[in-house]
PDB file of N, CA and C in Angstrom:
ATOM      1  N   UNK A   1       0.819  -1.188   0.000  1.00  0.00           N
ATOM      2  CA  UNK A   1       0.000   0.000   0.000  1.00  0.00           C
ATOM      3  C   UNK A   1       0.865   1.256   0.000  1.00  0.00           C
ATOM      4  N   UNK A   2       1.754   1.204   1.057  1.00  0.00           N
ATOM      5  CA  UNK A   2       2.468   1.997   0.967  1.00  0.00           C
ATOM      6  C   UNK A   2       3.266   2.485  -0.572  1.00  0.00           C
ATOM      7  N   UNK A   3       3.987   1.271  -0.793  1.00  0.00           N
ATOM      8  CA  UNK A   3       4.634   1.435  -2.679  1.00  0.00           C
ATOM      9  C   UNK A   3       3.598   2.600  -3.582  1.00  0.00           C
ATOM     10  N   UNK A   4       2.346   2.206  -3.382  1.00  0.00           N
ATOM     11  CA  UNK A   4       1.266   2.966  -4.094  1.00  0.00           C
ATOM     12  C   UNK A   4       1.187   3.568  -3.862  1.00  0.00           C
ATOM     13  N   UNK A   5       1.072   4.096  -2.962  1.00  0.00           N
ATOM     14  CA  UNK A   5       0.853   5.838  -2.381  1.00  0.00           C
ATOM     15  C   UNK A   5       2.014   6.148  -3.227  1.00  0.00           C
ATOM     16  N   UNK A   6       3.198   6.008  -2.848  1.00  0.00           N
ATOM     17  CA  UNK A   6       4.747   6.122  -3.836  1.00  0.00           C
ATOM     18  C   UNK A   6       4.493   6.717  -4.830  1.00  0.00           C
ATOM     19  N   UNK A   7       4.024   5.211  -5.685  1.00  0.00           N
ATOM     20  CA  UNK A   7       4.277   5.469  -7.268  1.00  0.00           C
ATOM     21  C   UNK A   7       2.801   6.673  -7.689  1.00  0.00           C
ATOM     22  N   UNK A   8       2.109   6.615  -6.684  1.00  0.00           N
ATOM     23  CA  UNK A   8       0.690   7.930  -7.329  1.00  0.00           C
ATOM     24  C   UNK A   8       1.563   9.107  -7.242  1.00  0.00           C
ATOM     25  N   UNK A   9       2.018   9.413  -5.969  1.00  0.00           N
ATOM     26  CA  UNK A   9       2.562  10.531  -5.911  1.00  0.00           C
ATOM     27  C   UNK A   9       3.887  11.231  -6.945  1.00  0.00           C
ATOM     28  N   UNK A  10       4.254   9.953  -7.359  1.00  0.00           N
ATOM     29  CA  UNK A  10       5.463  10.347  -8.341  1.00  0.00           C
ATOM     30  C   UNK A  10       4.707  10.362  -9.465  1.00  0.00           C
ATOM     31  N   UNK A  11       3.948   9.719 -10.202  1.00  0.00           N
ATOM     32  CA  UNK A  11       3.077   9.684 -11.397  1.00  0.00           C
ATOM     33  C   UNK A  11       2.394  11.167 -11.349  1.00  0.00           C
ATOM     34  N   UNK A  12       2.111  11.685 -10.410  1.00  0.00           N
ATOM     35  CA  UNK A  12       1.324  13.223 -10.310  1.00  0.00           C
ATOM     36  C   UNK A  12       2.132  13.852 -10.750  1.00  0.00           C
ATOM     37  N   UNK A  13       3.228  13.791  -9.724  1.00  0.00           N
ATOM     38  CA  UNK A  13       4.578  14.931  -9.774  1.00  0.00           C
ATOM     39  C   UNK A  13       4.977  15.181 -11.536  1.00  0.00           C
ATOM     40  N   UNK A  14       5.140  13.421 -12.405  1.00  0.00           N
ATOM     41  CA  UNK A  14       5.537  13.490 -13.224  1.00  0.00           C
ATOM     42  C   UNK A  14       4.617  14.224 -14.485  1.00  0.00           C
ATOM     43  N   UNK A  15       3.513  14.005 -14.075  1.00  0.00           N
ATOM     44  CA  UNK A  15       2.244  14.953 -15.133  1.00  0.00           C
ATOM     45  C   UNK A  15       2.128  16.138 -14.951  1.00  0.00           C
ATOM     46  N   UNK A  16       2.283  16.642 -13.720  1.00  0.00           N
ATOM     47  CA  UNK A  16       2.284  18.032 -13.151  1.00  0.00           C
ATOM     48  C   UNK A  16       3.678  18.713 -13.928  1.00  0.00           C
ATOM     49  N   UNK A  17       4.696  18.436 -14.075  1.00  0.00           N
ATOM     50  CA  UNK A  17       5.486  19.140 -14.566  1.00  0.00           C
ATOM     51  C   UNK A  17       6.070  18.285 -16.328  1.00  0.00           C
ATOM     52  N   UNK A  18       4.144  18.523 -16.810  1.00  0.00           N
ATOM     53  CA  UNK A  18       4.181  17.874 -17.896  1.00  0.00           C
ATOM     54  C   UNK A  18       4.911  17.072 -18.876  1.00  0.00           C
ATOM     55  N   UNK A  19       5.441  16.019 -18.011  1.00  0.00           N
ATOM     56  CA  UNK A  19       5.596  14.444 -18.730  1.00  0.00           C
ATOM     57  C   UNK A  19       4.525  14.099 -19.607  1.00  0.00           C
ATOM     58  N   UNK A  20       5.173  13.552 -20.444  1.00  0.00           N
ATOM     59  CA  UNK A  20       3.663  12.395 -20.817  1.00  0.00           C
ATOM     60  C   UNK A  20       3.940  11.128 -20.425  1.00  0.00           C
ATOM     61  N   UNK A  21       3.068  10.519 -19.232  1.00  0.00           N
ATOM     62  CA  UNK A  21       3.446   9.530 -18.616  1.00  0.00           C
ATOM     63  C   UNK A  21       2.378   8.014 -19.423  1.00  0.00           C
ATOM     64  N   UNK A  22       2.547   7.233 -19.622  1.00  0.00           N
ATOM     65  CA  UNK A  22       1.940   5.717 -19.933  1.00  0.00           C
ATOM     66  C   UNK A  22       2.263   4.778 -19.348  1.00  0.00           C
ATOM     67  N   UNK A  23       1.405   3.767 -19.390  1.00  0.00           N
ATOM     68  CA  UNK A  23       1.567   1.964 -18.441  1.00  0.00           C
ATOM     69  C   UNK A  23       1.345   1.189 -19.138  1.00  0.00           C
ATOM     70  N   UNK A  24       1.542  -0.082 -19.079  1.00  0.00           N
ATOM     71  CA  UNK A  24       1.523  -1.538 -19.531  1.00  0.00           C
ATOM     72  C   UNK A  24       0.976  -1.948 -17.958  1.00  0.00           C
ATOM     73  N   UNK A  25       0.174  -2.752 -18.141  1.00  0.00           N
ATOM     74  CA  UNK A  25      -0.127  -3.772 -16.957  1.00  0.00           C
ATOM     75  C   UNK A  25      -0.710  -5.275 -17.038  1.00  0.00           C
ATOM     76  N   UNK A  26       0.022  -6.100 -17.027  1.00  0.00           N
ATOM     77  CA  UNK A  26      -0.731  -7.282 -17.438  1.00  0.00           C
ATOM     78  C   UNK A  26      -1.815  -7.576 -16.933  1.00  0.00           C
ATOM     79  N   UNK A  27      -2.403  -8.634 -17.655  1.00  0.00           N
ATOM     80  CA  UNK A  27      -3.847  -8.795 -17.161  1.00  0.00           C
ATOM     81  C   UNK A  27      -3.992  -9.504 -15.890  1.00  0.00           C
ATOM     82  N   UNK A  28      -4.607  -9.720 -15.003  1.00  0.00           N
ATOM     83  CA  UNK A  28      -4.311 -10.079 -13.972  1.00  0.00           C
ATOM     84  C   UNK A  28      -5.720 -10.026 -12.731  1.00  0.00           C
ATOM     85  N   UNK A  29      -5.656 -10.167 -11.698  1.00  0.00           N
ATOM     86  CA  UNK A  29      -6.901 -10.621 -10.555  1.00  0.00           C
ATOM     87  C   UNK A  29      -6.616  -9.204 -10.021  1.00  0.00           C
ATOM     88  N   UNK A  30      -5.553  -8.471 -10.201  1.00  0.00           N
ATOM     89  CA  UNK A  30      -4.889  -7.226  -9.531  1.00  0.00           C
ATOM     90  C   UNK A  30      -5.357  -5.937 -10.361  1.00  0.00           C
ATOM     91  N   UNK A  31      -5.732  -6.361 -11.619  1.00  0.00           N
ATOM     92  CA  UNK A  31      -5.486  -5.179 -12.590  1.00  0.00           C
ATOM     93  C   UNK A  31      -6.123  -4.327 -12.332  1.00  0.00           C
ATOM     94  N   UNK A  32      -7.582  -4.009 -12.325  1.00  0.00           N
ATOM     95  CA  UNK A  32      -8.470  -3.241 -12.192  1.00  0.00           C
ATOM     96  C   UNK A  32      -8.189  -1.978 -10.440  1.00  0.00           C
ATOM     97  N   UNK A  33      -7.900  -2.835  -9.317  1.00  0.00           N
ATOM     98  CA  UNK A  33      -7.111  -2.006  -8.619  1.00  0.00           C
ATOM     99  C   UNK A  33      -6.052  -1.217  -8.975  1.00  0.00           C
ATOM    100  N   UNK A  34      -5.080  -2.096  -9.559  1.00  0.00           N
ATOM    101  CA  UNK A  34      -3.582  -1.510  -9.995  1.00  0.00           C
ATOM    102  C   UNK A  34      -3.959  -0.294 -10.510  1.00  0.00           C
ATOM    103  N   UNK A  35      -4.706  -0.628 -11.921  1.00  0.00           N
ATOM    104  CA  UNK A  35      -5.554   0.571 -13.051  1.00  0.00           C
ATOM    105  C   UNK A  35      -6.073   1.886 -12.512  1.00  0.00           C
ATOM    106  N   UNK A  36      -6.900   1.601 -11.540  1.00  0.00           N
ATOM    107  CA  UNK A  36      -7.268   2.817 -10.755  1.00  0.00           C
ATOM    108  C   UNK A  36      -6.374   3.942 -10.335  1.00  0.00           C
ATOM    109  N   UNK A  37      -5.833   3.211  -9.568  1.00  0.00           N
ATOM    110  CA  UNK A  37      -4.996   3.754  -8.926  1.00  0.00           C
ATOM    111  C   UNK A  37      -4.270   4.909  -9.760  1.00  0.00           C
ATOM    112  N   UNK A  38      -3.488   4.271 -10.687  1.00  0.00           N
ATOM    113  CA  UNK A  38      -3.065   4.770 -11.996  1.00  0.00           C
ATOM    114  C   UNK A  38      -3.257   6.157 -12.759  1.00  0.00           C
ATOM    115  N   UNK A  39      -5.029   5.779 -12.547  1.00  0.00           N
ATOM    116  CA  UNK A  39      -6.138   6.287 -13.839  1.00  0.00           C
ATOM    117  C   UNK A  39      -6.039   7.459 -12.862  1.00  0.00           C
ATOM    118  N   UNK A  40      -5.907   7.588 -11.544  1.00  0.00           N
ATOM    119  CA  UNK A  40      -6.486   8.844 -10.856  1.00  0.00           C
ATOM    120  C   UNK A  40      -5.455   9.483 -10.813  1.00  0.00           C
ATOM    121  N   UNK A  41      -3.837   9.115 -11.223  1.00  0.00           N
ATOM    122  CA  UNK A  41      -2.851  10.228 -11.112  1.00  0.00           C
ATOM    123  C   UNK A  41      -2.867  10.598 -12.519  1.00  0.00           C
ATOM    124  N   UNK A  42      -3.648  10.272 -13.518  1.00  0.00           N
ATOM    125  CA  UNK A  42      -3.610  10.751 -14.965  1.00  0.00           C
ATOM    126  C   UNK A  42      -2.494  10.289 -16.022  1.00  0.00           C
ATOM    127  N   UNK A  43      -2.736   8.765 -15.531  1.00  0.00           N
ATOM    128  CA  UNK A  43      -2.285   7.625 -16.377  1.00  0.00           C
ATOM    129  C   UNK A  43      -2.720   7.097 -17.234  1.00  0.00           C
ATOM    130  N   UNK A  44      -2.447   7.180 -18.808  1.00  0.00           N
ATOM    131  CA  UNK A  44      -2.980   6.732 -20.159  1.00  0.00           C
ATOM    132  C   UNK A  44      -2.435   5.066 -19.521  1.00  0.00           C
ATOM    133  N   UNK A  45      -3.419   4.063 -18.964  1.00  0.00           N
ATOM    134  CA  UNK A  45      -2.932   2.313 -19.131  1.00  0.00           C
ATOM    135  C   UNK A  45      -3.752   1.771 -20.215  1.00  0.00           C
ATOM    136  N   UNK A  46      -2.492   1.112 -20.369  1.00  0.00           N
ATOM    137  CA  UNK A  46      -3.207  -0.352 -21.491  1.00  0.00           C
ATOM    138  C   UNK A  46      -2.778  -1.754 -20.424  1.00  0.00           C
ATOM    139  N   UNK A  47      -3.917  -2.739 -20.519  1.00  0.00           N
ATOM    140  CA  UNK A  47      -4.284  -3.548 -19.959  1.00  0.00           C
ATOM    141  C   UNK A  47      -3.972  -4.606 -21.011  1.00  0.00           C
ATOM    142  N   UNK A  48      -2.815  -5.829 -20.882  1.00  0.00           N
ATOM    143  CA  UNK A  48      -2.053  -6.218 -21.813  1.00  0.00           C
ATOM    144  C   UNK A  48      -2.492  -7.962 -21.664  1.00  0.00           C
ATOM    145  N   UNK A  49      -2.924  -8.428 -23.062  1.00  0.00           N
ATOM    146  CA  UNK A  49      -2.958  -9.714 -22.786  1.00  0.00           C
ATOM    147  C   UNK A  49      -2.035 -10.544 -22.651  1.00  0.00           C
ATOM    148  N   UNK A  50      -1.487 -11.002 -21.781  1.00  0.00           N
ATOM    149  CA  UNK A  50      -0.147 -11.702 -22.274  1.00  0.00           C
ATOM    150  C   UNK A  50      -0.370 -13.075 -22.789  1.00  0.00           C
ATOM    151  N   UNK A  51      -1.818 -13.765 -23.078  1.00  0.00           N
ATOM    152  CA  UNK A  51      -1.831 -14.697 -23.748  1.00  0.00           C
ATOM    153  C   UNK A  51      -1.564 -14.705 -25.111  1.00  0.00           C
ATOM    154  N   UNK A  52      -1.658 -13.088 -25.844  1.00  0.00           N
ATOM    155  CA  UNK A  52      -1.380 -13.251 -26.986  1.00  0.00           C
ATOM    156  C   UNK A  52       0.123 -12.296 -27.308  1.00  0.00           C
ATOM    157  N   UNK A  53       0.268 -11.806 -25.957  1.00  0.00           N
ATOM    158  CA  UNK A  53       2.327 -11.455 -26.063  1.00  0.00           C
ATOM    159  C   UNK A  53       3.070 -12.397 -26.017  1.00  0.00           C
ATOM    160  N   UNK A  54       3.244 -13.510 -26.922  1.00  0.00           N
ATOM    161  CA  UNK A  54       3.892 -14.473 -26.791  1.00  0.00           C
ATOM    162  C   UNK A  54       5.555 -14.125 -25.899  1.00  0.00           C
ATOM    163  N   UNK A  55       6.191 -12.510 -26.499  1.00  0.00           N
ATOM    164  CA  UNK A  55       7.198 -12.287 -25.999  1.00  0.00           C
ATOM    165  C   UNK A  55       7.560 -12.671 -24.468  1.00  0.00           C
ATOM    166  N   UNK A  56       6.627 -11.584 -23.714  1.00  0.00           N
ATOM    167  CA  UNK A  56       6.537 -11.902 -22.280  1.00  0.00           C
ATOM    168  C   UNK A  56       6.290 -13.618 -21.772  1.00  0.00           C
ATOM    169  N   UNK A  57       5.233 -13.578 -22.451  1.00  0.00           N
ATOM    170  CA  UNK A  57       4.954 -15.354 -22.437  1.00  0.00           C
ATOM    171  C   UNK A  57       5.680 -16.378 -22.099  1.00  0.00           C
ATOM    172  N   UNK A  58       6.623 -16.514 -23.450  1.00  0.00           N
ATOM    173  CA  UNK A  58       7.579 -17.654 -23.231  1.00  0.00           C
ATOM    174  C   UNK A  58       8.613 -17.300 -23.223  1.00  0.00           C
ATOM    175  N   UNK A  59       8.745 -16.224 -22.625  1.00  0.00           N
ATOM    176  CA  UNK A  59      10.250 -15.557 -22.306  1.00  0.00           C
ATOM    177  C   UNK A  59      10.780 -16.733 -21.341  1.00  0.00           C
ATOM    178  N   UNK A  60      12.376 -16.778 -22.507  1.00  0.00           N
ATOM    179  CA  UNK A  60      13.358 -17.672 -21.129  1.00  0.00           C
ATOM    180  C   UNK A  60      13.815 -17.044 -19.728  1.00  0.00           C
ATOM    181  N   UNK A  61      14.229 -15.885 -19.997  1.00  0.00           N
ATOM    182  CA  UNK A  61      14.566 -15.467 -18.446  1.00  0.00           C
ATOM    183  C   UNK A  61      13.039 -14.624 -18.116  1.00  0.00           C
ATOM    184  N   UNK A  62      12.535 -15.574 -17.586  1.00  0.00           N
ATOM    185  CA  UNK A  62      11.446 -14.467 -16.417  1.00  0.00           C
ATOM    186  C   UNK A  62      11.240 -13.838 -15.448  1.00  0.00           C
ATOM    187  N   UNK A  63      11.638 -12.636 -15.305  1.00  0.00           N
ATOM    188  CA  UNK A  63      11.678 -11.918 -14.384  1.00  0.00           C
ATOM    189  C   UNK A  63      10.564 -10.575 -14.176  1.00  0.00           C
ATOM    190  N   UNK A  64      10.517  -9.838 -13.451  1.00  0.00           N
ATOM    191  CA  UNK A  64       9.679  -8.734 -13.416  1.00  0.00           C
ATOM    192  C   UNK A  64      10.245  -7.832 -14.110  1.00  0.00           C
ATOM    193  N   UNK A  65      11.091  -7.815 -13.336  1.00  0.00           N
ATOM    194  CA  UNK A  65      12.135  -6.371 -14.113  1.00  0.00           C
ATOM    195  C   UNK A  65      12.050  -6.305 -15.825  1.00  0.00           C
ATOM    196  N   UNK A  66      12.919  -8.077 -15.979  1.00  0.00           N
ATOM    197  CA  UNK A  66      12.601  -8.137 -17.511  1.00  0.00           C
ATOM    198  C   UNK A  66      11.709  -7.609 -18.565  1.00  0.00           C
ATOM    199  N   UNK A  67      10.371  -8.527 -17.779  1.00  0.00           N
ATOM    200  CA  UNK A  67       9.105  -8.061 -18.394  1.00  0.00           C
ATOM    201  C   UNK A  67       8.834  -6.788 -18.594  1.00  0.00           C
ATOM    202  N   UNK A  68       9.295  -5.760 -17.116  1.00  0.00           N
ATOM    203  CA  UNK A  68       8.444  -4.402 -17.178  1.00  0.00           C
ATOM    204  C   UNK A  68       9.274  -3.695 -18.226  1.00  0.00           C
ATOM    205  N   UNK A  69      10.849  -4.158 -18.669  1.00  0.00           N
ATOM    206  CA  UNK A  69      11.658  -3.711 -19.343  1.00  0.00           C
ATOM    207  C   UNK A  69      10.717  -3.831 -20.968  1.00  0.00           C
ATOM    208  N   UNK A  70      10.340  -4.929 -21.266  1.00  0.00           N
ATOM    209  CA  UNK A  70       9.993  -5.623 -22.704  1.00  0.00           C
ATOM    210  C   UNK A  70       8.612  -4.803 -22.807  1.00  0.00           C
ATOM    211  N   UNK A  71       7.713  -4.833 -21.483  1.00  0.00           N
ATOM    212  CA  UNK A  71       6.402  -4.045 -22.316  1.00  0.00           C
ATOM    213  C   UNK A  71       6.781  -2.713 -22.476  1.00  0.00           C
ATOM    214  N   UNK A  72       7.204  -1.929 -21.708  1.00  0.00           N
ATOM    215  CA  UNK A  72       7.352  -0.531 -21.927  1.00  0.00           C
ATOM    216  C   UNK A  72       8.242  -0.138 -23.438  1.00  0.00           C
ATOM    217  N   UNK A  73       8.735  -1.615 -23.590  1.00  0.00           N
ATOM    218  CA  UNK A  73       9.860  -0.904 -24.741  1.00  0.00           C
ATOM    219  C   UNK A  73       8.502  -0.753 -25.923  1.00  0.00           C
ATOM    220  N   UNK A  74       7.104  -2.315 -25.825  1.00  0.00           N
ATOM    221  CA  UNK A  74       6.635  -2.382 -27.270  1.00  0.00           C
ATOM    222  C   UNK A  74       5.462  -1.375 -26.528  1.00  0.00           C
ATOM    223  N   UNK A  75       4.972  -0.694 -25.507  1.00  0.00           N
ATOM    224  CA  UNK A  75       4.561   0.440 -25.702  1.00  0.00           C
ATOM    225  C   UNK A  75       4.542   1.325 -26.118  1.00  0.00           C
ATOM    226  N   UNK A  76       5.937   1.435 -25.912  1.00  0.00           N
ATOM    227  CA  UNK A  76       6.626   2.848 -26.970  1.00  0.00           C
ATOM    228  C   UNK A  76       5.980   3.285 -28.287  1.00  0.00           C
ATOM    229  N   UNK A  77       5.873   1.860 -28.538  1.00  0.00           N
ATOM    230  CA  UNK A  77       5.813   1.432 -29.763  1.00  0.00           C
ATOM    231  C   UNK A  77       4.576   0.962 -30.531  1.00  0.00           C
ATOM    232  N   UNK A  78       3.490   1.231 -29.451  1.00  0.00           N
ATOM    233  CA  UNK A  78       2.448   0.787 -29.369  1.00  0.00           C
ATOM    234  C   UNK A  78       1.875  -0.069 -30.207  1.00  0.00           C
ATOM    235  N   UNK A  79       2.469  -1.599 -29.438  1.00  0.00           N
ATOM    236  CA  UNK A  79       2.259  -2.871 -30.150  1.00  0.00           C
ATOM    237  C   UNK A  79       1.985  -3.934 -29.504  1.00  0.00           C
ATOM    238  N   UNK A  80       0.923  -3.754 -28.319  1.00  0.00           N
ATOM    239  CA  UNK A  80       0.818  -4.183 -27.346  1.00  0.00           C
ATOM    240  C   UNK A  80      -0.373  -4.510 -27.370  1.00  0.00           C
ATOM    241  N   UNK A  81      -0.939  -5.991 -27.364  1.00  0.00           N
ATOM    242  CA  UNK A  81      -2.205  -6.693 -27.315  1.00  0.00           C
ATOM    243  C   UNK A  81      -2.765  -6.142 -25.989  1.00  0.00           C
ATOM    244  N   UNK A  82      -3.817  -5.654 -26.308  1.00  0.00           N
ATOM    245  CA  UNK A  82      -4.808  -5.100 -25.058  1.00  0.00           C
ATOM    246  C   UNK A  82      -5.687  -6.116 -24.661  1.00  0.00           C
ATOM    247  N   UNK A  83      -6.377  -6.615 -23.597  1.00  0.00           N
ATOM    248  CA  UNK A  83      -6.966  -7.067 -22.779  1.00  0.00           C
ATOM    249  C   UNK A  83      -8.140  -6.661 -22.859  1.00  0.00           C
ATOM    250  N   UNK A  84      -9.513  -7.394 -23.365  1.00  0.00           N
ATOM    251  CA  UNK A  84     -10.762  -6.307 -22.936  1.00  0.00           C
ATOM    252  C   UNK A  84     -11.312  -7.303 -21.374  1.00  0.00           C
ATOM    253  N   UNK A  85     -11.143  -5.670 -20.733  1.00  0.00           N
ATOM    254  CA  UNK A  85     -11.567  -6.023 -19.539  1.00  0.00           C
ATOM    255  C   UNK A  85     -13.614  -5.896 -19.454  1.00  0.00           C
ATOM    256  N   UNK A  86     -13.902  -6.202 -18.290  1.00  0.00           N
ATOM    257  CA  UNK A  86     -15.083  -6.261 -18.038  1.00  0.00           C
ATOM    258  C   UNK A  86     -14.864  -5.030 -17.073  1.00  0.00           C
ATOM    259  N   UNK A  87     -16.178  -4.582 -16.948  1.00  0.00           N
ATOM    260  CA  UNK A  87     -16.677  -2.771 -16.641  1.00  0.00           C
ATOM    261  C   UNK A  87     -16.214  -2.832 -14.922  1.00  0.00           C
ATOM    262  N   UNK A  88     -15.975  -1.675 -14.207  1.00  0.00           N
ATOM    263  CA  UNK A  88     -15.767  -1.746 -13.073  1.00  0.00           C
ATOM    264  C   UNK A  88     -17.102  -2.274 -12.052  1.00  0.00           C
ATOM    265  N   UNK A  89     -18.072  -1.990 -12.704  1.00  0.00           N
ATOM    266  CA  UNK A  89     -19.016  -2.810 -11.820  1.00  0.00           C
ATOM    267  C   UNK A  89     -19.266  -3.755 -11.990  1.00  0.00           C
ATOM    268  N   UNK A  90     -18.799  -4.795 -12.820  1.00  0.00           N
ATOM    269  CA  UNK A  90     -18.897  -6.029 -12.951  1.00  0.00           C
ATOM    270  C   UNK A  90     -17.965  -6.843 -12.185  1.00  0.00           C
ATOM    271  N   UNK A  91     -16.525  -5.661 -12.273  1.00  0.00           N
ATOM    272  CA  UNK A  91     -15.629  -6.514 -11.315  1.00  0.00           C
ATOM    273  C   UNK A  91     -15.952  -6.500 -10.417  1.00  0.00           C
ATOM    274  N   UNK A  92     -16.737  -5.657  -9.880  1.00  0.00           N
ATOM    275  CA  UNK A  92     -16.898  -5.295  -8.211  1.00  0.00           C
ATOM    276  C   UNK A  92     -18.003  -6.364  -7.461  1.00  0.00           C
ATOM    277  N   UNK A  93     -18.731  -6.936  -8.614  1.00  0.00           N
ATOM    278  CA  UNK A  93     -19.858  -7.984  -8.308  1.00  0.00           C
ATOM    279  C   UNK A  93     -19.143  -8.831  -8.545  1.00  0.00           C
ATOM    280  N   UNK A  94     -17.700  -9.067  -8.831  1.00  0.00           N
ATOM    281  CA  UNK A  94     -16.830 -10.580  -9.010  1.00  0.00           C
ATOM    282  C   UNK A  94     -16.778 -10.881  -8.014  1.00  0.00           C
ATOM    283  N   UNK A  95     -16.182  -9.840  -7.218  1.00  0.00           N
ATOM    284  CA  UNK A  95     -15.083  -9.641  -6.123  1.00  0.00           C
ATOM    285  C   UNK A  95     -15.936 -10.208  -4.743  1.00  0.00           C
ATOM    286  N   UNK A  96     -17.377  -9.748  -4.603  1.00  0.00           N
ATOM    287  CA  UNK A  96     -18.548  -9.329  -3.936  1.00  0.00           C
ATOM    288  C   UNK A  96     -18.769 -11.488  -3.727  1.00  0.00           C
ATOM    289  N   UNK A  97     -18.874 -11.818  -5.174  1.00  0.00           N
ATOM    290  CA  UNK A  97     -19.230 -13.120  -5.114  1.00  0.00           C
ATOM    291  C   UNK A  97     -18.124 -14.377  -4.893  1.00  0.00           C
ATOM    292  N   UNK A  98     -16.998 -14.176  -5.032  1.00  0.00           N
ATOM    293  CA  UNK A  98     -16.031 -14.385  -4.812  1.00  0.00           C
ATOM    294  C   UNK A  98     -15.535 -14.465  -3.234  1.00  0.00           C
ATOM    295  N   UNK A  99     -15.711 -13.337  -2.321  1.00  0.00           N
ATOM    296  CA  UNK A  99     -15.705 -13.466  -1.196  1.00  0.00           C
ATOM    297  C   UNK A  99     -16.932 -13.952  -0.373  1.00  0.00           C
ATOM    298  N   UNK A 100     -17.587 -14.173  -0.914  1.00  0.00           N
ATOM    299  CA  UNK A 100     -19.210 -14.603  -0.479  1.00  0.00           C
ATOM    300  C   UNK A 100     -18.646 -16.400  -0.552  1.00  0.00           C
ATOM    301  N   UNK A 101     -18.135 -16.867  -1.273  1.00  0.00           N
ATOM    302  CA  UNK A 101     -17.875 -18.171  -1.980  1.00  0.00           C
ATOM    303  C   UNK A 101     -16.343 -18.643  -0.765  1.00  0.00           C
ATOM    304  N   UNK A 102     -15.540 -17.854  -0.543  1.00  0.00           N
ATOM    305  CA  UNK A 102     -14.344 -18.674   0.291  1.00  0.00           C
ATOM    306  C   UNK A 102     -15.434 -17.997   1.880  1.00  0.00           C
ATOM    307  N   UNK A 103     -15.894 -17.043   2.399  1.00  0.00           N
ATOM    308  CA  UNK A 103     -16.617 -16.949   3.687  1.00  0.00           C
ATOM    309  C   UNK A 103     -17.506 -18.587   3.963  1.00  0.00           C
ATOM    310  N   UNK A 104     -17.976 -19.014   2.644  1.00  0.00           N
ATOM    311  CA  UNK A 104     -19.108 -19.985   2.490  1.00  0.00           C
ATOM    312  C   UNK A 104     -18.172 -21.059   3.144  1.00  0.00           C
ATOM    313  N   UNK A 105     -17.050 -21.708   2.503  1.00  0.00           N
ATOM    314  CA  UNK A 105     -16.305 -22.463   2.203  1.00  0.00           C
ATOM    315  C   UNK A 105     -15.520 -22.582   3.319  1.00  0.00           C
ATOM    316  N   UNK A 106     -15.278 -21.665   4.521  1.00  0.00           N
ATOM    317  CA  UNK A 106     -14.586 -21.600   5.364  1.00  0.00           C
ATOM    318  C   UNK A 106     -15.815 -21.634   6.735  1.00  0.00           C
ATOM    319  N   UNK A 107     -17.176 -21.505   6.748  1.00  0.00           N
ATOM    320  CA  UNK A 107     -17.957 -22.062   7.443  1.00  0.00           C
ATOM    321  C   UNK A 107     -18.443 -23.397   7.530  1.00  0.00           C
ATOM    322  N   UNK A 108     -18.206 -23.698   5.917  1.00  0.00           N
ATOM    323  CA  UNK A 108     -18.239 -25.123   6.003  1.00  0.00           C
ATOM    324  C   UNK A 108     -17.096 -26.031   6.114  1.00  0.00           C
ATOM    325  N   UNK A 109     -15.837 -25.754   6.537  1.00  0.00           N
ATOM    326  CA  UNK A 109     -14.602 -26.453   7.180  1.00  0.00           C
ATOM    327  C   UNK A 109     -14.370 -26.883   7.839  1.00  0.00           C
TER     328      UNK A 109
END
């Protein structure tokens, strides 16, 4: 949580003294938080499939670093399979049913 507070505050700083700032974020159970977060310091994200980035994919060395190195480069470049996500209120009824489902699951244990 803390990291985030971080990176908002530097993402502001960096728009405020007009950067043009962009993201890559893979697709993920995280994204839509991550995204937010993002979206409110005035972050252009793309939400990246990596089922069809083969690069990231079957990359031999896998690392984070790597990766965050490889999308930002084909951002640049904007060549980056996007992700269609589902609407924020849909995630929010995931999330809603989802924790309804392990609460269930953990009464019945």
């Amino acid at each position: 949580m803390r990291d985030m507070k971080h990176l908002s505050k530097r993402l502001t700083f960096l728009i405020e003294n007009e950067y043009e700032v962009s993201a890559a974020v893979e697709s993920t159970g995280n994204t839509w938080y991550f995204m937010n977060r993002i979206i409110k310091a005035g972050v252009l994200v793309k939400a990246v499939n990596t089922l069809k980035f083969k690069v990231v994919n079957e990359s031999v060395k896998k690392t984070d670093h790597l990766d965050a190195r490889t999308l930002a480069e084909f951002l640049e470049k904007d060549m980056l399979p996007e992700s269609q996500l589902c609407s924020q209120e849909s995630e929010d009824i995931r999330r809603v049913i989802k924790s309804g489902a392990i609460l269930v699951k953990a009464v019945v244990s």
